[in-house]
Protein backbone atom coordinates (compact mmCIF):
# COMPACT_ATOMS: atom_id res chain seq x y z
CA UNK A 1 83.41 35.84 -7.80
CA UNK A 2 83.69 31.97 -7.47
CA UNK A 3 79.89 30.46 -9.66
CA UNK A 4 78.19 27.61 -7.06
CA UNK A 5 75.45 26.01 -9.35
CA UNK A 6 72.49 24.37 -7.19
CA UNK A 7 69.80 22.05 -8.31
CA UNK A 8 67.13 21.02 -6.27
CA UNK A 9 64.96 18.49 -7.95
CA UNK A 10 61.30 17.75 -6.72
CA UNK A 11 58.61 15.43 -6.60
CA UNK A 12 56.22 17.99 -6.40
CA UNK A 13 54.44 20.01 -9.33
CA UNK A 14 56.48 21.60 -12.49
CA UNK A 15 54.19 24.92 -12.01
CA UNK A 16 55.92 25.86 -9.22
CA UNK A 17 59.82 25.59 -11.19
CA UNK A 18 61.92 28.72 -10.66
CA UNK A 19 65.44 29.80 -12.00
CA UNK A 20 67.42 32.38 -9.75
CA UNK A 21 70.56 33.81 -9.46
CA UNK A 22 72.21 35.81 -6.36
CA UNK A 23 75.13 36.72 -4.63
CA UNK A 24 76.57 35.94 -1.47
CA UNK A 25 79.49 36.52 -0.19
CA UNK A 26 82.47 35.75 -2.83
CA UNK A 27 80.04 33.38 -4.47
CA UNK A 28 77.52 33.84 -7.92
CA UNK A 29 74.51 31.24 -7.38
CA UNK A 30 72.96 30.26 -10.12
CA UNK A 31 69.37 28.12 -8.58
CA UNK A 32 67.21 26.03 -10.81
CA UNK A 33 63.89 24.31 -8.62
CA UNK A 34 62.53 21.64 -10.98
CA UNK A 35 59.28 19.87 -10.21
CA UNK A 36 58.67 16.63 -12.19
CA UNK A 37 55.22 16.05 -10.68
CA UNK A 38 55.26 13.05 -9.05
CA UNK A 39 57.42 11.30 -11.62
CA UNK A 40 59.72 8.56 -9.44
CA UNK A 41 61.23 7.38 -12.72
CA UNK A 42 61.83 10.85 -14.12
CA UNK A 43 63.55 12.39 -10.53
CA UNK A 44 65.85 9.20 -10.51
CA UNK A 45 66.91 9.60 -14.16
CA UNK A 46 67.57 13.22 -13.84
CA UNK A 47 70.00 12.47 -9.90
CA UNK A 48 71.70 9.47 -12.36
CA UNK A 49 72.31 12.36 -15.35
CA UNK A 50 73.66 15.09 -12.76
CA UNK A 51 76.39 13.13 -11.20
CA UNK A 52 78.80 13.80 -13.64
CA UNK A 53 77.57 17.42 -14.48
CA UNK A 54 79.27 20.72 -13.20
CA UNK A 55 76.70 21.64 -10.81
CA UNK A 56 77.94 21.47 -7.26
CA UNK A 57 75.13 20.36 -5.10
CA UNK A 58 71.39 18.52 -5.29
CA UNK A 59 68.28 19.63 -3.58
CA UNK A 60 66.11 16.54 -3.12
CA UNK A 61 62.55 18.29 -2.43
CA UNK A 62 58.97 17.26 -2.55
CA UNK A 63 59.76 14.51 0.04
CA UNK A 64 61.27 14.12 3.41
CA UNK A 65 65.00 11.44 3.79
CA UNK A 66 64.29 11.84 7.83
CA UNK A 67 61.61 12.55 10.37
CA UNK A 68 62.48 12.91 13.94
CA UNK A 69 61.15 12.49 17.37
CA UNK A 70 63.38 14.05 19.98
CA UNK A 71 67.04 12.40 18.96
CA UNK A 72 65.35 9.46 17.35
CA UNK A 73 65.74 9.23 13.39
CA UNK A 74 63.09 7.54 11.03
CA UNK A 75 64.07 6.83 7.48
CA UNK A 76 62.03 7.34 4.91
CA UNK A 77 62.43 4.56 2.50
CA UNK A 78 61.43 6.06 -0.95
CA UNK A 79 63.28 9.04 -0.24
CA UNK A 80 66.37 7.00 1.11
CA UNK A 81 66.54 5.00 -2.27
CA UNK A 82 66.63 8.33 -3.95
CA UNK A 83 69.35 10.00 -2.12
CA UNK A 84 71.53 6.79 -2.50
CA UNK A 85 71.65 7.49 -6.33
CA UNK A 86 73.69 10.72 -5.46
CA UNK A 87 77.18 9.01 -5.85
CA UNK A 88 79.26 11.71 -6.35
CA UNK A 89 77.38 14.80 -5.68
CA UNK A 90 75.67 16.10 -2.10
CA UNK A 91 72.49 15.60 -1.91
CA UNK A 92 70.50 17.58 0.46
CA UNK A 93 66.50 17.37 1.85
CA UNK A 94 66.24 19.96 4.21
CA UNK A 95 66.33 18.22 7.47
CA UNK A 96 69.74 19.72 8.37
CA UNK A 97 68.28 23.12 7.95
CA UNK A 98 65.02 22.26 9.65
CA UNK A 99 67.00 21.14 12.73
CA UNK A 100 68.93 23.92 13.10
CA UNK A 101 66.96 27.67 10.90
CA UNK A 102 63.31 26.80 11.99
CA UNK A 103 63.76 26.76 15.80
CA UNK A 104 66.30 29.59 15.91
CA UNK A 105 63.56 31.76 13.88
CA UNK A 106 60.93 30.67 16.05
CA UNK A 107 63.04 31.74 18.99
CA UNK A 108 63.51 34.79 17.49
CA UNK A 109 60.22 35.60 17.24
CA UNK A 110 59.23 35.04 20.46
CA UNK A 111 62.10 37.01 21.94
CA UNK A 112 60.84 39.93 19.49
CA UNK A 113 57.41 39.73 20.99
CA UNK A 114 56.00 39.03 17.21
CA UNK A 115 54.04 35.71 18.53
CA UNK A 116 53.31 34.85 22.00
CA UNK A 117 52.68 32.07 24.14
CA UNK A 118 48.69 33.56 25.22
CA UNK A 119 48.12 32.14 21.09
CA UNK A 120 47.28 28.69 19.98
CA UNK A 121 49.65 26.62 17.29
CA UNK A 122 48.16 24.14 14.85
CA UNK A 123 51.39 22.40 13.47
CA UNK A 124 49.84 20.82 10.79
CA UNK A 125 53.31 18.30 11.01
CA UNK A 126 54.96 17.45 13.46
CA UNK A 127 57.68 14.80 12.63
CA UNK A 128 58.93 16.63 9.66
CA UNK A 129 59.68 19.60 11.80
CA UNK A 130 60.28 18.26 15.48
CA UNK A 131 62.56 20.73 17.01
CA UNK A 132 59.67 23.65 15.81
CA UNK A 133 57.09 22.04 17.66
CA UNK A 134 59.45 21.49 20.48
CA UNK A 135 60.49 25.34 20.53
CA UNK A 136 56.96 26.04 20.86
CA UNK A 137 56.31 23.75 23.51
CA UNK A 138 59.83 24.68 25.54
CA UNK A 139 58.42 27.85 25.73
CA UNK A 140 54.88 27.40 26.67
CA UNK A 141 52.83 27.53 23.80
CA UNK A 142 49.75 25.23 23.44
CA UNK A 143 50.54 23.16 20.52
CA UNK A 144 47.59 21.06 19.02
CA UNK A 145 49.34 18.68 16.53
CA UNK A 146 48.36 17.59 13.45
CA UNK A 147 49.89 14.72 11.22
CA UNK A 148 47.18 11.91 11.84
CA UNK A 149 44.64 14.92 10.27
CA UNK A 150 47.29 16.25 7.65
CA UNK A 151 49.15 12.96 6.62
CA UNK A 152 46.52 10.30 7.37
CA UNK A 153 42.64 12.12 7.73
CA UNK A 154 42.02 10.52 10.73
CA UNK A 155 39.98 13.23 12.79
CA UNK A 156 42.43 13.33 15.95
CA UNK A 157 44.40 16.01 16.76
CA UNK A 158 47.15 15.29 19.30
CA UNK A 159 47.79 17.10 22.24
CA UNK A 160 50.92 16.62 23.81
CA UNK A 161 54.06 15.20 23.37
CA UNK A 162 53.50 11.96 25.20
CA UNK A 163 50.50 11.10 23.13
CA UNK A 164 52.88 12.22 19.67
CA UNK A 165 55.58 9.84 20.80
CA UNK A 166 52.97 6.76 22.08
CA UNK A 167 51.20 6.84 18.46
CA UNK A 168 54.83 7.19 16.86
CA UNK A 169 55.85 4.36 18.64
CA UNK A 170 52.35 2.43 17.36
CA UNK A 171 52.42 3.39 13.42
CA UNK A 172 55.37 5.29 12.51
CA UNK A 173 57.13 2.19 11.64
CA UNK A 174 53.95 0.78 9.10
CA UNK A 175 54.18 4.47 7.85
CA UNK A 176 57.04 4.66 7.12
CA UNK A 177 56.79 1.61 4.34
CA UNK A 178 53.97 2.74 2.91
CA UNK A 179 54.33 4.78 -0.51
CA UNK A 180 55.58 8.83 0.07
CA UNK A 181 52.51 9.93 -2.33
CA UNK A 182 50.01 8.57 0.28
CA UNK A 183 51.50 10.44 3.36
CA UNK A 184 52.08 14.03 1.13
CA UNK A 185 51.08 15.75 -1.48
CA UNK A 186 53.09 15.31 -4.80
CA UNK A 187 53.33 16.64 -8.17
CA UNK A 188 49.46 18.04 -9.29
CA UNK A 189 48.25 16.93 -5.70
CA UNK A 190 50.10 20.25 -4.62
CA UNK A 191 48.10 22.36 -6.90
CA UNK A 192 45.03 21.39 -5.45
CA UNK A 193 43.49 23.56 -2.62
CA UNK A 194 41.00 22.76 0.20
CA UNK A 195 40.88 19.11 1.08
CA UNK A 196 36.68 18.72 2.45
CA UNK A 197 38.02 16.11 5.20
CA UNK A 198 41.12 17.88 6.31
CA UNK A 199 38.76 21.20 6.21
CA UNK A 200 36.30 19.59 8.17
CA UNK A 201 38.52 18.57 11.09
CA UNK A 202 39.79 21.28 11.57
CA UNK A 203 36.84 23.40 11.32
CA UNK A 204 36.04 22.17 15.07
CA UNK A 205 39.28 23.80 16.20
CA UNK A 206 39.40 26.90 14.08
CA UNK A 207 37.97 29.67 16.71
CA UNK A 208 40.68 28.16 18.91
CA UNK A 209 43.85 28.85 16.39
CA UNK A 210 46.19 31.64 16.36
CA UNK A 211 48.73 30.49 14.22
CA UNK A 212 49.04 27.60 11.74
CA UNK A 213 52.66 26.41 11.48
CA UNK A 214 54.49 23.84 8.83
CA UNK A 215 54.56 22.80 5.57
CA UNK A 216 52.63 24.71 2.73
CA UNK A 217 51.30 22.00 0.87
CA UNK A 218 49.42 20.74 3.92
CA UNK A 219 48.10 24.46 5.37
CA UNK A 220 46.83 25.19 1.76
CA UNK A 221 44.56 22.63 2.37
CA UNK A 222 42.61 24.56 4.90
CA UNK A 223 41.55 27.02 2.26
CA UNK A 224 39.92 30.38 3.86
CA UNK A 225 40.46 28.74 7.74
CA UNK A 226 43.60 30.83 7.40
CA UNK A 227 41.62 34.07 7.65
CA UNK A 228 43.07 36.19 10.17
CA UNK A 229 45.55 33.59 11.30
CA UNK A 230 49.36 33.92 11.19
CA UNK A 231 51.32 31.39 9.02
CA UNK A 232 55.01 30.38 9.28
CA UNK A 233 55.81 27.84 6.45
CA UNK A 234 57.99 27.78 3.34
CA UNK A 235 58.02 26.90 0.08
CA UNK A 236 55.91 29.84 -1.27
CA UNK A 237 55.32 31.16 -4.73
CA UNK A 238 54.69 34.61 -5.68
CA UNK A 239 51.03 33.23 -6.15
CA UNK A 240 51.15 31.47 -2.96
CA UNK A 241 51.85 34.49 -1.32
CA UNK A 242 49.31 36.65 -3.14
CA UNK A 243 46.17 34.13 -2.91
CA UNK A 244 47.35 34.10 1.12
CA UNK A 245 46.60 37.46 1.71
CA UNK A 246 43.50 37.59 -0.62
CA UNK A 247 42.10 34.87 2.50
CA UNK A 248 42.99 37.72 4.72
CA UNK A 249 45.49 35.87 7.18
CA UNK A 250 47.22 38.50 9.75
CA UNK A 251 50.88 37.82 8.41
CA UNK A 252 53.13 35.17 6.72
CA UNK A 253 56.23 34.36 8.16
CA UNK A 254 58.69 32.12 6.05
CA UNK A 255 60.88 29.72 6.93
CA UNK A 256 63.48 29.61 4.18
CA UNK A 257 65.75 31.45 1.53
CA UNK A 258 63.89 34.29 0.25
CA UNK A 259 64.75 35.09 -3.86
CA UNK A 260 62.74 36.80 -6.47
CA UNK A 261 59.82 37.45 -4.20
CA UNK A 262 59.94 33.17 -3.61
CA UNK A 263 60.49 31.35 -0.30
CA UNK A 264 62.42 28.10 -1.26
CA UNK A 265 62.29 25.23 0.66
CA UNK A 266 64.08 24.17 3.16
CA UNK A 267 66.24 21.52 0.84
CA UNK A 268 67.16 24.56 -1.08
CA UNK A 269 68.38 26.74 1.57
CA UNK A 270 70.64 23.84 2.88
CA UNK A 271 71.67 22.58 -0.66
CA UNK A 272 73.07 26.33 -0.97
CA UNK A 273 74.78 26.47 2.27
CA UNK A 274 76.08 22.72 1.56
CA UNK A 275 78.12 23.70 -1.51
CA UNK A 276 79.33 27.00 0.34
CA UNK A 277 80.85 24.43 2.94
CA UNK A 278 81.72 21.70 0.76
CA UNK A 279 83.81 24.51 -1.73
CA UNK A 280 85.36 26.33 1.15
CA UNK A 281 86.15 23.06 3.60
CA UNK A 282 86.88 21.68 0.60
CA UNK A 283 84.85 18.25 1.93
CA UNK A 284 82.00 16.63 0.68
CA UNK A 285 79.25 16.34 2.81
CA UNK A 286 76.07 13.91 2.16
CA UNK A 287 73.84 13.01 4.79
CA UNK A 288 73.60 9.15 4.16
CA UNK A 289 77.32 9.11 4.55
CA UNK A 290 78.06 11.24 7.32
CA UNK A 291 76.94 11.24 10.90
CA UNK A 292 73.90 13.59 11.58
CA UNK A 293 75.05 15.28 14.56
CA UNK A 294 78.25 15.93 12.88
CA UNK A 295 76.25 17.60 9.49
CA UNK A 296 74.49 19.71 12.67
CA UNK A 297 77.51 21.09 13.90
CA UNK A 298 79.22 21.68 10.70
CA UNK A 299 76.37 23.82 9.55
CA UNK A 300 75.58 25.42 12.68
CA UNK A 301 78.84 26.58 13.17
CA UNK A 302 78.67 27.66 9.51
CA UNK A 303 75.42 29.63 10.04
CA UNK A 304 76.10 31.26 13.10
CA UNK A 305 79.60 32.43 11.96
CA UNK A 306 78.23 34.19 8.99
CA UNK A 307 75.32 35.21 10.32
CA UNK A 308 72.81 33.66 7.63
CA UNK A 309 69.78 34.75 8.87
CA UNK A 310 70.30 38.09 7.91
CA UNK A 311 72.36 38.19 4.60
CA UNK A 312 70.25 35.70 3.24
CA UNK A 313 66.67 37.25 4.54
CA UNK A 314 65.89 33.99 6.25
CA UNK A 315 62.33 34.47 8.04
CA UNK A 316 61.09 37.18 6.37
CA UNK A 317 57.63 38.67 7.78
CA UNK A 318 54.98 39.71 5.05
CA UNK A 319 51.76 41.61 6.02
């Protein structure tokens, strides 16, 4: 057995670190998650340090390097200037994966019957997970999106995809230069629960909901608006997942690698299946170097060959 060593390093909170080891394959993975909570200076230092060390790919988590409106990239700048420091080693932030996993799992439970289109989404984010919301929409759900309430707290929920791309076209670009911690949780920030505004808001629109789709750190701030309510996101600790179902929600659905009763994020899952490629193609992949529709297709092909979703109990259902 051939040893892949994966770091993902994150903005977000140190209480959530995890070390894991698994196989797959002809490979022993040996994962370490480490959270410096919100520490620019700290997450820099430790990319610089790894370059030279034996470890064979970087998660970059806790932040977003892209977010995507149909085939139209944003960069975000914080996280760019972080990924650039990864010289020698791929770097990885989960936008591949979220391109490619989410939407196929989506599918998959729609073709299974699991959720259908007669129930309301709240994607609490949208451009962090575009091709989810557009799986949704393609097949007829009601979507009512939510990154001005999530990202900003202004009270409007958008409705549609026109009226997502018009206000993208308005702000995204101010957004986008404006400081990461403002626009998402980081380090503590993510250990905190309900957010009063955020619970208000969405308080109006509750009744309506069926399912709450997207990122953790943003749905935990609904606090018990969850009851009874389905929830497809990631990044889940054991605690996560027990507090969840002490709010009573219907079932959890995850959108990641699941290890050690943990679903990773997104970064993780493609930092793993990034230093499969790069060690068998013998190639180095990193997605401020190479083309983005090229990283798709290597990674699709990839996942579909060996059948991912399966062996590496991607979307896993807990009631």
């Amino acid at each position: 057995m051939e040893k892949l060593k994966v770091v993902s390093l994150s903005l977000g909170s140190s209480t959530r670190n995890k070390f894991s080891s698994f196989k797959f394959d002809n490979f022993d993975i040996y994962l370490a998650r480490i959270g410096v909570d919100g520490d620019y200076y700290v997450l820099k230092k430790l990319i610089k340090n790894l370059q030279n060390s034996d470890i064979d790919s970087i998660g970059l988590g806790g932040t977003d390097l892209f977010l995507f409106i149909e085939d139209k990239k944003y960069i975000i700048k914080d996280s760019f200037k972080l990924a650039k420091l990864s010289t020698k080693k791929s770097i990885f932030d989960g936008s591949i994966i979220k391109n490619i996993i989410e939407k196929k799992i989506i599918q998959n439970l729609i073709d299974q019957k699991i959720i259908n289109n007669n129930q309301i989404v709240l994607q609490v984010s949208s451009l962090d997970r575009f091709s989810a919301v557009k799986t949704f929409l393609d097949n007829n759900f009601k979507v009512l999106i939510g990154d001005l309430v999530f990202a900003l707290k202004i009270n409007k929920i958008i409705q549609n995809l026109n009226e997502l791309k018009n206000i993208a076209n308005i702000l995204l670009q101010d957004v986008l230069n404006l400081p990461f911690y403002l626009l998402y949780p980081i380090g503590k920030k993510q250990e905190e629960e309900k957010d009063k505004t955020i619970y208000n808001i969405i308080s109006k629109y509750i009744d309506k909901i069926d399912i709450i789709s997207g990122d953790f750190h943003y749905i935990k701030k609904l606090g018990d608006l969850v009851k009874e309510k389905i929830i497809i996101t990631n990044t889940l600790t054991e605690n996560d997942i027990k507090k969840l179902k002490e709010l009573k929600v219907k079932k959890i659905i995850t959108l990641s690698i699941y290890i050690d009763n943990r679903s990773f994020g997104a970064n993780v899952l493609e930092a793993i299946i990034g230093a499969i490629i790069n060690k068998t193609q013998n190639i180095n992949l990193h997605p401020l170097i190479n083309d983005f529709n090229y990283l798709i297709e290597t990674f699709n092909n990839y996942i579909t060959q060996n059948n991912l979703l399966n062996k590496l109990e991607i979307g896993k259902i807990i009631e």
